[in-house]
C-alpha atoms as a PDB file:
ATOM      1  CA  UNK A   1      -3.569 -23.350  -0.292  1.00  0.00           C
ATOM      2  CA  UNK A   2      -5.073 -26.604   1.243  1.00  0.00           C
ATOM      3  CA  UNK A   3      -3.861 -25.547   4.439  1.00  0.00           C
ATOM      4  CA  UNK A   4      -4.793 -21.775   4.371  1.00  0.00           C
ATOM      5  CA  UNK A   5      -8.293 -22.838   3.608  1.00  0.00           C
ATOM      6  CA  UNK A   6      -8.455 -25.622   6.440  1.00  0.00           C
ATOM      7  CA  UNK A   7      -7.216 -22.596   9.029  1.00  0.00           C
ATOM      8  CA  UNK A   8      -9.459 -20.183   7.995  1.00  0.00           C
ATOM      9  CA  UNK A   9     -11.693 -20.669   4.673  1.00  0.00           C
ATOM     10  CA  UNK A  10     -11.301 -19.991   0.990  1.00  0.00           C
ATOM     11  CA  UNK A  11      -8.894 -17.303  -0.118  1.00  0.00           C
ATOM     12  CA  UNK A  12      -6.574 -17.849   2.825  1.00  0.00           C
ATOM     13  CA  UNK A  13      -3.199 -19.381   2.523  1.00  0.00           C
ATOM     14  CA  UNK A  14       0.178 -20.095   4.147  1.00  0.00           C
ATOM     15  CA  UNK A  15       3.561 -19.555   2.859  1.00  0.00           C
ATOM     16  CA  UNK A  16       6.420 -21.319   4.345  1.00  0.00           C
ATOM     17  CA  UNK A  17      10.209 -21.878   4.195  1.00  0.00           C
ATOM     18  CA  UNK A  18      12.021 -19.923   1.315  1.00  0.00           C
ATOM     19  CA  UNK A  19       8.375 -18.250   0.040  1.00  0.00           C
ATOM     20  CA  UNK A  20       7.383 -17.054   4.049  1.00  0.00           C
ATOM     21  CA  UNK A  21      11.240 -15.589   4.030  1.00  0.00           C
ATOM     22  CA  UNK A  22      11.299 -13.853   0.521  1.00  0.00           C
ATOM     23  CA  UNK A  23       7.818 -12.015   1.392  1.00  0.00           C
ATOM     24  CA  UNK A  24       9.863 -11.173   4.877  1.00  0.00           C
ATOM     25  CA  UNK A  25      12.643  -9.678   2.543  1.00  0.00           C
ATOM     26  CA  UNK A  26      10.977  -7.602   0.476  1.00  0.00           C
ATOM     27  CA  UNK A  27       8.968  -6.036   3.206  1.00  0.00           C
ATOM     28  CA  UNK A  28      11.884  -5.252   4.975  1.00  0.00           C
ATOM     29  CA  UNK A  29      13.776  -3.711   2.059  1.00  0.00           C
ATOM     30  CA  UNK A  30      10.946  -1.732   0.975  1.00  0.00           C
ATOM     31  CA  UNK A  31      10.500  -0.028   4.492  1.00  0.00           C
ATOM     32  CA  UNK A  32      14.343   0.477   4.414  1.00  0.00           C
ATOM     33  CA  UNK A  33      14.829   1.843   0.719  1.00  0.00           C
ATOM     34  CA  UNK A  34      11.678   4.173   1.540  1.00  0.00           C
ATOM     35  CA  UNK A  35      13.999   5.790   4.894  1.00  0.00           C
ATOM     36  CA  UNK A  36      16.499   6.575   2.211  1.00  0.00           C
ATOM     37  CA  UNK A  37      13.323   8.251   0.292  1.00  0.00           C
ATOM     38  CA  UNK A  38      12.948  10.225   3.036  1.00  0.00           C
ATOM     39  CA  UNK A  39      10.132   8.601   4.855  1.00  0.00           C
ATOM     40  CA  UNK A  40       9.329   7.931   8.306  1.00  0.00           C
ATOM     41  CA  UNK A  41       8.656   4.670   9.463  1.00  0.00           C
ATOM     42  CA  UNK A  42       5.532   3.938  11.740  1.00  0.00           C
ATOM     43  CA  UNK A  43       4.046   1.212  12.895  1.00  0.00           C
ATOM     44  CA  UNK A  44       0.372   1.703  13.959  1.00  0.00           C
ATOM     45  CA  UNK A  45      -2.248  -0.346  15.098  1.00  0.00           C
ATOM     46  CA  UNK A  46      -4.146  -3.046  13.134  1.00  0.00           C
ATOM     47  CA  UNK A  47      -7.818  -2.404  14.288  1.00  0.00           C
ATOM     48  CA  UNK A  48      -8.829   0.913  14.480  1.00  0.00           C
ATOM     49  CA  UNK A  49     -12.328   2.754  15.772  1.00  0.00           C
ATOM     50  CA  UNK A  50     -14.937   3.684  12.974  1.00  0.00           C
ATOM     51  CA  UNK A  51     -13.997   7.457  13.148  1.00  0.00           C
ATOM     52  CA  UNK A  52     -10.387   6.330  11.956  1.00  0.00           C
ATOM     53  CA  UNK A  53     -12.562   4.682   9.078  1.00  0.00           C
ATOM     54  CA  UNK A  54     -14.665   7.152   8.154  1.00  0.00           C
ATOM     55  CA  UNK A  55     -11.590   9.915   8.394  1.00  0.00           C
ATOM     56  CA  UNK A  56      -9.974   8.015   5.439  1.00  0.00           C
ATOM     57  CA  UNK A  57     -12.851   7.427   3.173  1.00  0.00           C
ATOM     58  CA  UNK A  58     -13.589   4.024   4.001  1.00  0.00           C
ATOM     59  CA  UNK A  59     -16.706   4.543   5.244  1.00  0.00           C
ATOM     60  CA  UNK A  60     -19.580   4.607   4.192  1.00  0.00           C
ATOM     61  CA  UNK A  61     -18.771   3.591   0.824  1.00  0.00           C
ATOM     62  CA  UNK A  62     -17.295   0.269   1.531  1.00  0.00           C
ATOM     63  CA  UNK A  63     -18.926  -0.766   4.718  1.00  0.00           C
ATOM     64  CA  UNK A  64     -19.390  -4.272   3.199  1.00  0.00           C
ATOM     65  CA  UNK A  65     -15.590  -4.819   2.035  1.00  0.00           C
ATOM     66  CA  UNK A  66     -14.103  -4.191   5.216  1.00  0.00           C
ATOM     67  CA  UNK A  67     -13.823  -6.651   8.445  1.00  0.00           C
ATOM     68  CA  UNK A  68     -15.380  -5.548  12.088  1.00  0.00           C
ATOM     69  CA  UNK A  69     -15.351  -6.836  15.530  1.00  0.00           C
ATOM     70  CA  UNK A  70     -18.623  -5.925  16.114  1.00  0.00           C
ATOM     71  CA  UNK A  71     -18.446  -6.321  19.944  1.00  0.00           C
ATOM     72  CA  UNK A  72     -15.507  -3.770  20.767  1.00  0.00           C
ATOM     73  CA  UNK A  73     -17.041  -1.808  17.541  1.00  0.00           C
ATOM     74  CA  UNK A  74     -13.102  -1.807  16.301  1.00  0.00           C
ATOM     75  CA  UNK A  75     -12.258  -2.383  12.347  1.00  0.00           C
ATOM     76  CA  UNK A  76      -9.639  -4.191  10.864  1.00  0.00           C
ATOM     77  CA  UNK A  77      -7.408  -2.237   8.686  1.00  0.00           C
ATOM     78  CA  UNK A  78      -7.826  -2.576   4.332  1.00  0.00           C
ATOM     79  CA  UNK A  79      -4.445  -0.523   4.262  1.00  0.00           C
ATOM     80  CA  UNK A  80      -2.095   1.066   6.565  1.00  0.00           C
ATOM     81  CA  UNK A  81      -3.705   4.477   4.566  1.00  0.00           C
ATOM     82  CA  UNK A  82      -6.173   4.196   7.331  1.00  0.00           C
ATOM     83  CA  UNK A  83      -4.758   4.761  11.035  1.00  0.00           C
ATOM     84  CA  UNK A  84      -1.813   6.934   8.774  1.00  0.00           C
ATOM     85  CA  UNK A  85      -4.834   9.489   7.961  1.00  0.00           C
ATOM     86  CA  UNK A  86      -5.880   9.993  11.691  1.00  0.00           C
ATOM     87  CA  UNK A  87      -1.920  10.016  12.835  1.00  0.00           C
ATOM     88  CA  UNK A  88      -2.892  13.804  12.955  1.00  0.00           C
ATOM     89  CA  UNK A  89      -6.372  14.318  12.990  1.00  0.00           C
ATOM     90  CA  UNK A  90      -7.732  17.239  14.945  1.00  0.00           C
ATOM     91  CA  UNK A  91      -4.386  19.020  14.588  1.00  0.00           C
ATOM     92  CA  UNK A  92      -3.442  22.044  13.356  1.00  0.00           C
ATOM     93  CA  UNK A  93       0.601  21.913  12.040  1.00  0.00           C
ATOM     94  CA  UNK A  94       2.842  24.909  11.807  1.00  0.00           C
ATOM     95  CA  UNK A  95       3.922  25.067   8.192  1.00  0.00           C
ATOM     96  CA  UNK A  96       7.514  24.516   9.106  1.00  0.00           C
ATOM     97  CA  UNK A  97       6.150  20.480   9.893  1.00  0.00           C
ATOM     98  CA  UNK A  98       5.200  20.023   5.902  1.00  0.00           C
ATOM     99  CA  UNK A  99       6.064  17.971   4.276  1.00  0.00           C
ATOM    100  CA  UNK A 100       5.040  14.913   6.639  1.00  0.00           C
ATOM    101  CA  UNK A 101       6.159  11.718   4.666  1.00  0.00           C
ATOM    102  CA  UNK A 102       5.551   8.582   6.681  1.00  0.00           C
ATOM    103  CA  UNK A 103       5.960   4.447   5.273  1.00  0.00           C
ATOM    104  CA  UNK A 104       3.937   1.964   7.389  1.00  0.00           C
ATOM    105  CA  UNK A 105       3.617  -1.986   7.342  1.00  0.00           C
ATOM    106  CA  UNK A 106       0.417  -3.451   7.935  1.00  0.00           C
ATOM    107  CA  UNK A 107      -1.523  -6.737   6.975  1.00  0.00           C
ATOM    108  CA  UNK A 108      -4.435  -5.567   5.068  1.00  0.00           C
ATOM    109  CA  UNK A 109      -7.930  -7.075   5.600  1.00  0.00           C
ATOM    110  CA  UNK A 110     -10.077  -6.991   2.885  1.00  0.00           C
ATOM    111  CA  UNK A 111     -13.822  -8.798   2.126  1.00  0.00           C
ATOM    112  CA  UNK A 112     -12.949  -8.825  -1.575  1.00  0.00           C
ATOM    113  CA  UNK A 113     -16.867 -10.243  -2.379  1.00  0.00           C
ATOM    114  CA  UNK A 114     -16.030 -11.307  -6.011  1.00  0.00           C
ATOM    115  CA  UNK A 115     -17.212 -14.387  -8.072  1.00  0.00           C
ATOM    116  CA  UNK A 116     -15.228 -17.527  -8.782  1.00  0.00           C
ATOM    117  CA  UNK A 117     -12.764 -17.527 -11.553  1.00  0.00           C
ATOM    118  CA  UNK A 118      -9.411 -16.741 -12.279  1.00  0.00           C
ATOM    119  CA  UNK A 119      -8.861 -14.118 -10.366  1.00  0.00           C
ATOM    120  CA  UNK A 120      -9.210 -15.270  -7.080  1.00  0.00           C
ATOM    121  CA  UNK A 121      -6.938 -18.409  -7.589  1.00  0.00           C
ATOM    122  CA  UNK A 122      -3.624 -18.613  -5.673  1.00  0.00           C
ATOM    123  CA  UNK A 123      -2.672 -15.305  -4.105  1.00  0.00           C
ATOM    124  CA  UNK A 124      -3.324 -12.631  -6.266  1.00  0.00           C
ATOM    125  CA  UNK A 125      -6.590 -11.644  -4.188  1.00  0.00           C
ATOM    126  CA  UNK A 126      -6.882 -12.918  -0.628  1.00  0.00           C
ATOM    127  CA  UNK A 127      -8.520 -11.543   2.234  1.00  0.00           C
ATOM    128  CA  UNK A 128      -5.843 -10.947   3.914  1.00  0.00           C
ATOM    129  CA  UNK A 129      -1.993  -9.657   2.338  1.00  0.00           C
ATOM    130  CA  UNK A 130       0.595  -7.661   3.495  1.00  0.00           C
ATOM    131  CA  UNK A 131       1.112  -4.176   1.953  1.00  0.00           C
ATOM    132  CA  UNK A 132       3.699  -1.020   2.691  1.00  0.00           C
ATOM    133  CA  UNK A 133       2.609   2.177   2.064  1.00  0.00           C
ATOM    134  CA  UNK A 134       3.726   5.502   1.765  1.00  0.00           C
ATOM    135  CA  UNK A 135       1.988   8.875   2.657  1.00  0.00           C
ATOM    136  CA  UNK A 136       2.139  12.200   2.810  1.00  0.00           C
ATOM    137  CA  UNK A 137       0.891  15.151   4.557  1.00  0.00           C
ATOM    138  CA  UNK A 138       1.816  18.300   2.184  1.00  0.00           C
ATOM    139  CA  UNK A 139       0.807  22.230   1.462  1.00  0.00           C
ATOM    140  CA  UNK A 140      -1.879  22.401  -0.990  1.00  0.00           C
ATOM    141  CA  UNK A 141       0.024  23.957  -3.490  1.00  0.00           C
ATOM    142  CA  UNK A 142       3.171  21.681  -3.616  1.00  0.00           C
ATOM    143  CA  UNK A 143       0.450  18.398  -3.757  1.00  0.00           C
ATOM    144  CA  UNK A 144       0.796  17.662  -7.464  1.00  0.00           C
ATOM    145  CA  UNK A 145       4.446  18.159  -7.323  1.00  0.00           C
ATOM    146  CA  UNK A 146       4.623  15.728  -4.526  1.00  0.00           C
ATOM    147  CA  UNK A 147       2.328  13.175  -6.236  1.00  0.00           C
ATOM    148  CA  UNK A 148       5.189  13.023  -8.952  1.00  0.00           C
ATOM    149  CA  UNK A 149       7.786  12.040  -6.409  1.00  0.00           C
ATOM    150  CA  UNK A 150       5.228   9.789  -4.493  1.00  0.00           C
ATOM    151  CA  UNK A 151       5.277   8.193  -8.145  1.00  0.00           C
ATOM    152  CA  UNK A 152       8.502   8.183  -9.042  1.00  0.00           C
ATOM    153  CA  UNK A 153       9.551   6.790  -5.758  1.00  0.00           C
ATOM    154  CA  UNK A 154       7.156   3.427  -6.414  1.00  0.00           C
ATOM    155  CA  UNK A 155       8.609   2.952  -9.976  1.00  0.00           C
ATOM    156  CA  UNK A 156      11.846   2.895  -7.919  1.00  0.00           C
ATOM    157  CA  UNK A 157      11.218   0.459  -6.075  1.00  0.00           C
ATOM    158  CA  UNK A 158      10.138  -1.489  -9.574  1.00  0.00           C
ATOM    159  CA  UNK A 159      13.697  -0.742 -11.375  1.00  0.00           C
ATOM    160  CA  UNK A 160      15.349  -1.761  -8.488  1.00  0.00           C
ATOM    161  CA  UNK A 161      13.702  -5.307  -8.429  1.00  0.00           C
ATOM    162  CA  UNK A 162      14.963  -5.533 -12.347  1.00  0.00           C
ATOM    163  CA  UNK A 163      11.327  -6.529 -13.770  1.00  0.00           C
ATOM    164  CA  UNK A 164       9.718  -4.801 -16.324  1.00  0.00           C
ATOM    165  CA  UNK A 165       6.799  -2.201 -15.164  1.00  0.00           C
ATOM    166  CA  UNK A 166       4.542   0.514 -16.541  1.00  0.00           C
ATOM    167  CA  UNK A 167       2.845   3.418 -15.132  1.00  0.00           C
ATOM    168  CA  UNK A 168      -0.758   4.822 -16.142  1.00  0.00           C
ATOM    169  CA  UNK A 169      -2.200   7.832 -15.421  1.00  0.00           C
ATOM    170  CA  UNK A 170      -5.971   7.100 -14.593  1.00  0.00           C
ATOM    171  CA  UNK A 171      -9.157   8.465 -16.894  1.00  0.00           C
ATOM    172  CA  UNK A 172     -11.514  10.508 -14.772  1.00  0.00           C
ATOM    173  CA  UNK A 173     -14.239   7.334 -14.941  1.00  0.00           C
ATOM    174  CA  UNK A 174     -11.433   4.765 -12.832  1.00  0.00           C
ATOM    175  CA  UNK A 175     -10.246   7.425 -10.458  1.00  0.00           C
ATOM    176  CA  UNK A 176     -11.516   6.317  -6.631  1.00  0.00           C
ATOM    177  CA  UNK A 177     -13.986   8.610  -5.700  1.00  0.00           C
ATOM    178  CA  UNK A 178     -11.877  10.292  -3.229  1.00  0.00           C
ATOM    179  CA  UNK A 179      -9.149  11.134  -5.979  1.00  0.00           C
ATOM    180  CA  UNK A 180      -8.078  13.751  -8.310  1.00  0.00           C
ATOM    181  CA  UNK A 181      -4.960  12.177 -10.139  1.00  0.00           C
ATOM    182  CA  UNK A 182      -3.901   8.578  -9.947  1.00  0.00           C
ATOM    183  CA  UNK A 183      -1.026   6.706 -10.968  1.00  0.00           C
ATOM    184  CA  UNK A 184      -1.441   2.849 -11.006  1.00  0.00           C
ATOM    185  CA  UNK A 185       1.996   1.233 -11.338  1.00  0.00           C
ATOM    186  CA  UNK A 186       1.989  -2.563 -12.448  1.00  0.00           C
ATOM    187  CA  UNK A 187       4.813  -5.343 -12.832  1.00  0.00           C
ATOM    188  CA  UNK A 188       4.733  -7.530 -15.406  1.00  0.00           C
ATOM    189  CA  UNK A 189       3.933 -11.119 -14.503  1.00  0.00           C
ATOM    190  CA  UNK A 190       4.654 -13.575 -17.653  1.00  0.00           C
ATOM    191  CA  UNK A 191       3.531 -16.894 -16.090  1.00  0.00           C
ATOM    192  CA  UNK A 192      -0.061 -15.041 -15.924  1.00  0.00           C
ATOM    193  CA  UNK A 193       0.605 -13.474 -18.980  1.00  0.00           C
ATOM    194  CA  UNK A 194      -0.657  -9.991 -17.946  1.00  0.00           C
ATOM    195  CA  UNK A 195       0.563  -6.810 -15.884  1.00  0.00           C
ATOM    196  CA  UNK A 196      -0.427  -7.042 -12.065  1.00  0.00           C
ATOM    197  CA  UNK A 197      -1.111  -3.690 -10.199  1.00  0.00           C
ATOM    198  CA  UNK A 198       1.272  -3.371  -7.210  1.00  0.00           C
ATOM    199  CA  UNK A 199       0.988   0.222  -6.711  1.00  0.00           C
ATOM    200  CA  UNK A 200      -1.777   3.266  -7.236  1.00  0.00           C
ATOM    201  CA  UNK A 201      -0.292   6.723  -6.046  1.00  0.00           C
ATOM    202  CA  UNK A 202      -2.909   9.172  -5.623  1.00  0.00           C
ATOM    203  CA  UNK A 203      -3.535  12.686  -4.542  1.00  0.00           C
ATOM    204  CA  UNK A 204      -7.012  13.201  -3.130  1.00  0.00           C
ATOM    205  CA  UNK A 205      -6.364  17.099  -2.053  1.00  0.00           C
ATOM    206  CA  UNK A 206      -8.246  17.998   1.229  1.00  0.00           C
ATOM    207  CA  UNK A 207     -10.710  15.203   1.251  1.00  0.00           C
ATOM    208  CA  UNK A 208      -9.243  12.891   4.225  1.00  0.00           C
ATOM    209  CA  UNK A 209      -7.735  16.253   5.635  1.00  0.00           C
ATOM    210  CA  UNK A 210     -11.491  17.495   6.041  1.00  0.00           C
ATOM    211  CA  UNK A 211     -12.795  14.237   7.273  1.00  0.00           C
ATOM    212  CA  UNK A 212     -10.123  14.086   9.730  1.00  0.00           C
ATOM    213  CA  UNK A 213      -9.380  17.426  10.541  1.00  0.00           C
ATOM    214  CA  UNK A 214      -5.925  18.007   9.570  1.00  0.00           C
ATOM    215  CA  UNK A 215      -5.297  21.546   8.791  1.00  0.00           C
ATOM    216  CA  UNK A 216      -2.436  24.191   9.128  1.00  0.00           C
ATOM    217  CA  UNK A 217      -1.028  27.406   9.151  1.00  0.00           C
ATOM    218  CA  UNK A 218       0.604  28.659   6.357  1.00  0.00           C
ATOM    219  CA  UNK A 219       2.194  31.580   9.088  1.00  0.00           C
ATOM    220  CA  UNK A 220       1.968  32.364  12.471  1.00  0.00           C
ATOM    221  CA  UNK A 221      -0.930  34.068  13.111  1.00  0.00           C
ATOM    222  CA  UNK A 222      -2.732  32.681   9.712  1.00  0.00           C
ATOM    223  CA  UNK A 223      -6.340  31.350   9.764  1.00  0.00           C
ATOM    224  CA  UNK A 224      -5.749  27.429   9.347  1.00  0.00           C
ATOM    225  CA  UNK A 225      -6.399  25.565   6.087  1.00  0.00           C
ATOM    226  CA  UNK A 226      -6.764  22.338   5.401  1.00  0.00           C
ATOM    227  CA  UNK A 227      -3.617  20.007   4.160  1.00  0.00           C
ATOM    228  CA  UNK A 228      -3.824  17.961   1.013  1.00  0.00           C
ATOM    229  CA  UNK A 229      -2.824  14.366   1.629  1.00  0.00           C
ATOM    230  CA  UNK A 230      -1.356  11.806  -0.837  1.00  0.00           C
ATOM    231  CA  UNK A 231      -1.241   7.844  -0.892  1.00  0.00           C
ATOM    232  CA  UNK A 232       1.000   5.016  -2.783  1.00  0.00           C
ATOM    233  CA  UNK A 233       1.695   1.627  -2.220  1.00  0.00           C
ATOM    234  CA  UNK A 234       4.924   0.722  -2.137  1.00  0.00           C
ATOM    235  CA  UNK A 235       4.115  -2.073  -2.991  1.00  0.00           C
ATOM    236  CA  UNK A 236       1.297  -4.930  -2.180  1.00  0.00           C
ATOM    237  CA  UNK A 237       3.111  -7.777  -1.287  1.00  0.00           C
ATOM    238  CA  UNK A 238       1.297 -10.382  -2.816  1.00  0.00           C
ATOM    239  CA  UNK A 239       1.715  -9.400  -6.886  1.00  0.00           C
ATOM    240  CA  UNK A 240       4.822  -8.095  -5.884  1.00  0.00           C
ATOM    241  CA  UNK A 241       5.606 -11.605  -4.757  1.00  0.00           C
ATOM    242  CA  UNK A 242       3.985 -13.723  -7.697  1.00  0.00           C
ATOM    243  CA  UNK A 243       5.782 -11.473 -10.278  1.00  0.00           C
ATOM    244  CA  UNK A 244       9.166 -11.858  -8.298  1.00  0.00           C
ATOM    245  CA  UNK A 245       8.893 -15.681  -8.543  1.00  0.00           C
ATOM    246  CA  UNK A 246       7.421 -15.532 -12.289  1.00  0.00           C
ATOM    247  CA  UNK A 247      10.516 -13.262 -14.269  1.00  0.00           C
ATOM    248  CA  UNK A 248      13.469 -14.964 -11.434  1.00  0.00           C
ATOM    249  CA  UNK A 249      12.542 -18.448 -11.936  1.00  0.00           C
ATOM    250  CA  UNK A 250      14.895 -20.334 -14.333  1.00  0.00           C
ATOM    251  CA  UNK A 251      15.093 -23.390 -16.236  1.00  0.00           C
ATOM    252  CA  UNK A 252      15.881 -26.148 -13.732  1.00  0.00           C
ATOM    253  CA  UNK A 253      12.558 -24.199 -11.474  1.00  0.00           C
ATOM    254  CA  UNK A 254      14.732 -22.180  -9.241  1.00  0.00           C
ATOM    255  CA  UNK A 255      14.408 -19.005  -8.251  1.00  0.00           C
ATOM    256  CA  UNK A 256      16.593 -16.427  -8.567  1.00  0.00           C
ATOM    257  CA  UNK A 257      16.988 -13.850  -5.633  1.00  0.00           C
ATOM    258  CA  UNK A 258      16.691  -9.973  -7.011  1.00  0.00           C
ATOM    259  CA  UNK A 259      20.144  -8.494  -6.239  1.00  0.00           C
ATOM    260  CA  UNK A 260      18.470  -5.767  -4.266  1.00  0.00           C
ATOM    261  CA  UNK A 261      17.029  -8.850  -2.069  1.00  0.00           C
ATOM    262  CA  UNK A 262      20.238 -11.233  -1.362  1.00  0.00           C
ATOM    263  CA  UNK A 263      21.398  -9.478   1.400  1.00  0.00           C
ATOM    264  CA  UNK A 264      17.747 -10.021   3.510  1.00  0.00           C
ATOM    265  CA  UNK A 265      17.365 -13.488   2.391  1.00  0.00           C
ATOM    266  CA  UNK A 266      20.959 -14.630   2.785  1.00  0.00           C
ATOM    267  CA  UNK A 267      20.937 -16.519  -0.980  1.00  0.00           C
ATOM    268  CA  UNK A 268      21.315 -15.496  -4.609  1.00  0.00           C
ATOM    269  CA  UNK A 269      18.253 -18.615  -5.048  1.00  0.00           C
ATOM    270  CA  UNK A 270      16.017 -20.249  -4.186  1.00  0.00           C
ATOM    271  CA  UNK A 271      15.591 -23.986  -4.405  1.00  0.00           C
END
């Protein structure tokens, strides 16, 4: 932590060795279990132009949480939900292209003004974390259905690491103001004694579709409608990582590798 802050201020830090390579790993394995899910993989850029921002709700609402090279007038990305919005923006898609289901990797960059105190110790809430996220482009009318799956395939990803997890549907006063259903999915961390959020899967219906344009025929010849658009982490690497190292570590203060996660780091532990 000494050495994140010395680089680049408070809430920075650097992982190295075994901890650099196990955050490695579990990207990796998340981008490849979500192909099997049926996801495409894309990697887009980092720093985007404001109307990528504004097309994915960003903007205006959290101007002040989000990083800007004010010179080039180009943002850094909070989530890979961002430049995944505008993949299609001002397109119209023939209905035989839905469903589009696309995983991306990004670093996330993230103000995250918030007090001192617990909270912001260690790496639980940095300015900067890596996150993979999955998203979909659907028909309005299969966008709940696919919300379910969007969930299911982030709890997945939670039974396959073996730790405990729960999933909540949101009340109407925590929904983002973009949504209309969310599903937060947390691990359960037992050296911080509480359950960490690694994943909210959400369904927010035309509202990026409208800011970005994204529409479609439902036939050929149809007036063009707007597609409904879903998000989900899958999952935010650094909870992910601190719950990993809190259920696997064992007496003598190993670490034991998740099965699903020997094979990318080349161990069953870490010492």
């Amino acid at each position: 932590f000494e050495r994140g802050v010395k680089i680049s201020g408070s809430r920075f830090y650097v992982m190295k060795g075994m901890g650099a390579k196990l955050q490695r790993a579990v990207i990796q394995w998340l981008l490849d279990l979500h192909g099997k899910q049926g996801y495409t993989e894309v990697y887009t850029p980092f720093v985007v132009k404001e109307e990528t921002v504004w097309a994915s709700g960003q903007l205006p609402k959290f101007r002040d949480n989000l990083y800007r090279d004010v010179e080039d007038d180009l943002w850094l990305v909070p989530t890979a939900e961002v430049p995944v919005t505008s993949l299609h923006r001002d397109e119209i898609l023939d209905m035989g292209q839905l469903p589009l289901h696309y995983c991306a990797y990004t670093p996330c960059f993230r103000r995250e003004k918030m007090s001192a105190g617990r909270d912001v110790r260690g790496i639980k809430r940095g300015h900067q974390f890596d996150k993979v996220e999955m998203y979909k482009f659907v028909a309005p009318e299969t966008s709940y259905a696919e919300l379910e799956k969007l969930r299911a395939d982030a709890e997945e990803t939670c039974r396959l690491l073996e730790i405990p997890f729960r999933t909540k549907a949101l009340c109407t006063g925590d929904l983002g103001f973009a949504a209309t259903k969310t599903y937060d999915v947390e691990l359960w961390a037992p050296g911080q004694n509480e359950w960490l959020e690694v994943s909210s899967c959400s369904n927010v219906e035309a509202f990026q579709a409208r800011r970005a344009n994204v529409r479609f025929r439902p036939e050929q010849g149809a007036r063009p409608e707007y597609v409904h658009t879903l998000n989900g982490s899958g999952l935010g690497m650094p909870r992910t990582i601190i719950a990993i190292m809190e259920n696997y570590q064992q007496a003598d203060g190993t670490i034991a590798v998740p099965k699903v996660l020997q094979h990318y780091m080349g161990t069953d532990v870490i010492r």
